[in-house]
Protein backbone atom coordinates (compact mmCIF):
# COMPACT_ATOMS: atom_id res chain seq x y z
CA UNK A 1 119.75 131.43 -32.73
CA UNK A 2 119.92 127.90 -33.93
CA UNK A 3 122.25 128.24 -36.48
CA UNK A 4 124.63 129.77 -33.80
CA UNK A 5 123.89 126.57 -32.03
CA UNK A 6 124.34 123.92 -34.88
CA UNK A 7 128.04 126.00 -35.29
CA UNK A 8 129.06 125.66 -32.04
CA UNK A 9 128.26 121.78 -31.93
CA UNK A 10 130.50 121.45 -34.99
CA UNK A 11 133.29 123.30 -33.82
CA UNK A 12 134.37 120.81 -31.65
CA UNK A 13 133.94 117.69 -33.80
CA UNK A 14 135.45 119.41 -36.87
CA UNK A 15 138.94 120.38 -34.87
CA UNK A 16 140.37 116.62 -34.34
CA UNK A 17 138.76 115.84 -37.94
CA UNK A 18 140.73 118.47 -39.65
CA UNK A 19 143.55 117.78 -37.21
CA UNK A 20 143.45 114.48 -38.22
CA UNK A 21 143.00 114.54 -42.32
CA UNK A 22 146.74 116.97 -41.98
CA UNK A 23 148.28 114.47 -40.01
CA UNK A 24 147.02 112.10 -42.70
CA UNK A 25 148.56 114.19 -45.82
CA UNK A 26 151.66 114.59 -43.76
CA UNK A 27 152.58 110.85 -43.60
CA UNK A 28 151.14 110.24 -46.55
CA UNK A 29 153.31 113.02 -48.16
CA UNK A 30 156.47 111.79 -46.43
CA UNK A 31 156.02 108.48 -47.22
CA UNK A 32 155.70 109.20 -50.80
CA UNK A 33 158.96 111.34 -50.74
CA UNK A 34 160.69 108.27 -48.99
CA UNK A 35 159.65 106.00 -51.99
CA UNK A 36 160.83 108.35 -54.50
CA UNK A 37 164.28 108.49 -52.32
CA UNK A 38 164.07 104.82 -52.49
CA UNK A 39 163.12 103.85 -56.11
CA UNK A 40 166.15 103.98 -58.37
CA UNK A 41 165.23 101.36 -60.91
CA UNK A 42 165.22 103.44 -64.23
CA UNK A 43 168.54 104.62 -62.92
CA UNK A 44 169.88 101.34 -62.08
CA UNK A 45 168.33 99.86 -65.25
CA UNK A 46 170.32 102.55 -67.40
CA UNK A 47 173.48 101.42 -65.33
CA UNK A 48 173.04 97.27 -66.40
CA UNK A 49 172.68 98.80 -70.14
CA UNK A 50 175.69 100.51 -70.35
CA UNK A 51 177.51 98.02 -68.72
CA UNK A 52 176.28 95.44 -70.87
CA UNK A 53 177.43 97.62 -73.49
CA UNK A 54 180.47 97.77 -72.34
CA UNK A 55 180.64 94.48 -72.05
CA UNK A 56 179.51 93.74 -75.54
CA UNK A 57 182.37 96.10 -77.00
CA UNK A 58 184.99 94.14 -75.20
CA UNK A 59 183.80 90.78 -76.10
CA UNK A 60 183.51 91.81 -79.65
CA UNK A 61 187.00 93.22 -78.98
CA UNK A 62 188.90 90.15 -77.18
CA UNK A 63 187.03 87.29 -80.06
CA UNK A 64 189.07 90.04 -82.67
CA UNK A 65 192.25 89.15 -80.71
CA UNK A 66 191.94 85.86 -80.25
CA UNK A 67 191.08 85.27 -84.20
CA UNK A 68 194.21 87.23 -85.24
CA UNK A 69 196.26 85.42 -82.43
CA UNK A 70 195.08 81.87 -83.67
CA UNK A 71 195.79 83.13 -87.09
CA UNK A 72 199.58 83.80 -86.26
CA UNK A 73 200.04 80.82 -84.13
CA UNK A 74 198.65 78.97 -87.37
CA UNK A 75 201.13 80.75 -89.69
CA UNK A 76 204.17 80.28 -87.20
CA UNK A 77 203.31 76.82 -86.71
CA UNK A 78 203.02 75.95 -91.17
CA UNK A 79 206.39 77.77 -90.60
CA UNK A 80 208.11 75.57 -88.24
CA UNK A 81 206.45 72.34 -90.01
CA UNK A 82 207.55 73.20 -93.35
CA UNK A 83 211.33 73.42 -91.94
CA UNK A 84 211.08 70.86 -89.66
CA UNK A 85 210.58 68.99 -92.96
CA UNK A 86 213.42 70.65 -94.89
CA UNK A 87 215.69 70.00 -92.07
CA UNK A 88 214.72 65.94 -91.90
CA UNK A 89 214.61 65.82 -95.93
CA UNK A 90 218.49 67.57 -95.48
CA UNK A 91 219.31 65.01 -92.70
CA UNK A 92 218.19 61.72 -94.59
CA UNK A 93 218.92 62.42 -97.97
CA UNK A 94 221.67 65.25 -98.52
């Protein structure tokens, strides 16, 4: 007869607890789920990478264009010195 009496005295306290330990793992469980939503660093980190990447490529890209434009603007400019010459050299002396 006691035990039947300790069990019935634990019934009630017991109900809110266990009530209250779900209600616990449910937030808990959401909230968690909400973070991982949330957190999209190792996806946004991949992102910056490839971009600078990309970026990389098309510096590399544009100093390649600029080099072989300087080169020709050197060229055309020897050109146009060298008969700039000829044509004063022409003018004064022929």
């Amino acid at each position: 007869m006691r035990v039947s009496m300790k069990f019935k005295k634990l019934i009630p306290t017991f109900i809110p607890f266990a009530y209250e330990l779900i209600h616990i793992y449910k937030r808990n469980a959401k909230h968690d789920q909400n973070i991982r939503k949330k957190d999209r660093t190792a996806e946004k980190i991949g992102s910056l990478e490839h971009l600078m990447v990309r970026l990389e490529k098309k510096v590399q890209q544009n100093r390649e264009v600029y080099i072989k434009s300087f080169n020709k603007i050197r060229i055309w400019l020897a050109i146009n010195s060298i008969l700039l010459i000829a044509i004063l050299v022409k003018l004064f002396i022929g």
